[in-house]
Protein backbone atom coordinates (compact mmCIF):
# COMPACT_ATOMS: atom_id res chain seq x y z
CA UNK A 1 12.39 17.04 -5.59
CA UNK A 2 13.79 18.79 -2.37
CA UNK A 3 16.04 16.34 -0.09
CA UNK A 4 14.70 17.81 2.78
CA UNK A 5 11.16 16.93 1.33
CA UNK A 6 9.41 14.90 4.06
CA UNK A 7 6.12 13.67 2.23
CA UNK A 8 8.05 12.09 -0.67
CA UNK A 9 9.94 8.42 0.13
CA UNK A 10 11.93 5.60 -1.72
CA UNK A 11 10.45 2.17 -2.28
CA UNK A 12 12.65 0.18 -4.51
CA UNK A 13 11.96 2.00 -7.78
CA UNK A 14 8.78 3.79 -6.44
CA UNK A 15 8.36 7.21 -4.86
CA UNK A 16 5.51 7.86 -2.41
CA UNK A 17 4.44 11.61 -2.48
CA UNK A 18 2.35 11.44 0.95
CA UNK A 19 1.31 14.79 0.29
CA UNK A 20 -1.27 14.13 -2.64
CA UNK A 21 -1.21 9.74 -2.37
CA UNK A 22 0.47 9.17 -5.30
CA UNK A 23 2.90 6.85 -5.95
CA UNK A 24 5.51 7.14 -9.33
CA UNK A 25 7.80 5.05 -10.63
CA UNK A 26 11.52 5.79 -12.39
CA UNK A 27 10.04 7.57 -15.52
CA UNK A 28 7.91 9.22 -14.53
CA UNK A 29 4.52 7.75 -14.78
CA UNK A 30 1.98 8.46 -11.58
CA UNK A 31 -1.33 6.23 -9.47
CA UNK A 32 -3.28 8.57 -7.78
CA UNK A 33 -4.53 6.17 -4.63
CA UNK A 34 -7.74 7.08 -3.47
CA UNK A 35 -7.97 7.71 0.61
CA UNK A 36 -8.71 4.34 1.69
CA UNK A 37 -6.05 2.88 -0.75
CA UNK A 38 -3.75 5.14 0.53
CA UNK A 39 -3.79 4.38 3.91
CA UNK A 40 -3.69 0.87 3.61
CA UNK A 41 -0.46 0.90 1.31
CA UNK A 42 0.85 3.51 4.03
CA UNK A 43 -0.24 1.06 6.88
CA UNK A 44 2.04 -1.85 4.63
CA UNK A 45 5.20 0.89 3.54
CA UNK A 46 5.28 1.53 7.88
CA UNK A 47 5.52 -2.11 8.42
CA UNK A 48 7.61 -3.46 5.00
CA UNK A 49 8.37 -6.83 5.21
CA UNK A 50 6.19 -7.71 7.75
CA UNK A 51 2.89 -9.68 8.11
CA UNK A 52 0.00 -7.39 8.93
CA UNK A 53 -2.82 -9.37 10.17
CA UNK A 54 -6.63 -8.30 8.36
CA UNK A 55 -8.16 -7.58 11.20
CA UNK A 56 -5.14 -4.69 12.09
CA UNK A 57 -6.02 -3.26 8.41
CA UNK A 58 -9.90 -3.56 9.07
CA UNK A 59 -9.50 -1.71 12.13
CA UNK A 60 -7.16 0.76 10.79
CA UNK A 61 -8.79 2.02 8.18
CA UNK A 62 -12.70 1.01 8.29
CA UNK A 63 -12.77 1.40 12.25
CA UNK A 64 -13.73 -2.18 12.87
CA UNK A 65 -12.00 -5.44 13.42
CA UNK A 66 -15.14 -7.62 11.88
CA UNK A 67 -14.20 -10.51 9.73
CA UNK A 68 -17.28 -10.16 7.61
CA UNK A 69 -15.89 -6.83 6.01
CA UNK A 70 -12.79 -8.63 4.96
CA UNK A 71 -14.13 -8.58 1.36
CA UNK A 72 -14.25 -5.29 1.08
CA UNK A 73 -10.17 -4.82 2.22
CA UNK A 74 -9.48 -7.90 -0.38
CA UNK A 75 -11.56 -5.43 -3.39
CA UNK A 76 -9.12 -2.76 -1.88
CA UNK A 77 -5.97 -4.54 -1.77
CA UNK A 78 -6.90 -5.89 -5.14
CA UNK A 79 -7.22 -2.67 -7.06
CA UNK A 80 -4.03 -1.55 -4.81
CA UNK A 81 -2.03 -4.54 -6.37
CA UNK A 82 -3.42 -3.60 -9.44
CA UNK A 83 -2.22 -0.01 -9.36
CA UNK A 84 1.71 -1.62 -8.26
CA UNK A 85 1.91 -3.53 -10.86
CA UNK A 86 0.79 -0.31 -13.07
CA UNK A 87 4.27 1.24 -12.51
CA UNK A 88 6.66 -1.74 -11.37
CA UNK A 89 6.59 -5.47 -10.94
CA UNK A 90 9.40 -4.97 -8.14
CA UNK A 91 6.92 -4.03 -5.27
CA UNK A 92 4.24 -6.63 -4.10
CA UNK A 93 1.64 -7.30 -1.93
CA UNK A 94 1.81 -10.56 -0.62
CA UNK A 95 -0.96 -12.46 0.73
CA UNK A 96 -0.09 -14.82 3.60
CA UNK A 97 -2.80 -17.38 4.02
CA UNK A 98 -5.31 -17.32 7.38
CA UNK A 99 -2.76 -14.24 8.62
CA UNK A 100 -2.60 -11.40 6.88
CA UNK A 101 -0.22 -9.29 4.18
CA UNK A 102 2.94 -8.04 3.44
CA UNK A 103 4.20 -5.52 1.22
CA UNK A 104 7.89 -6.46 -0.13
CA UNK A 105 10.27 -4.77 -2.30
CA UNK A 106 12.72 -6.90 -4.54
């Protein structure tokens, strides 16, 4: 990996290679996210830590702000957790009740 590489960053004891939305932990092994996934996660890595409300991922990456979709970002998010937990138990999603999420790193 190049220093000076751009597309790849740090999360706890994760690297993000933007360039082809994977995600890899310390030895090695690799989660391809598919497009959607990916820009959700990216959408949660830009604001670590903080609460993102649903409707700011619904708009982001569906185009729409409608409360009825919501189901389809939890089917996301839930496959996206699923994938995290693949390669370390050290990055979360957290769900915060009637708000939103937040992706944390311990």
């Amino acid at each position: 990996m190049n220093s000076f590489d751009l597309s790849v960053e740090t999360l706890g004891n994760l690297q993000i290679f933007r360039d082809r939305h994977v995600i890899a932990n310390q030895s090695g092994r690799e989660v391809k996210l598919r497009r959607r996934e990916f820009q959700l996660f990216n959408f949660l890595f830009n604001n670590i830590n903080s609460v993102v409300h649903k409707c700011a991922l619904l708009e982001l990456v569906w185009d729409f702000a409608d409360f009825s979709a919501s189901n389809t970002l939890e089917v996301h998010l839930s496959t996206l957790r699923r994938k995290l937990k693949a390669l370390t138990d050290r990055v979360i999603i957290e769900t915060v009740r009637g708000v939103g999420y937040r992706l944390v790193a311990g």
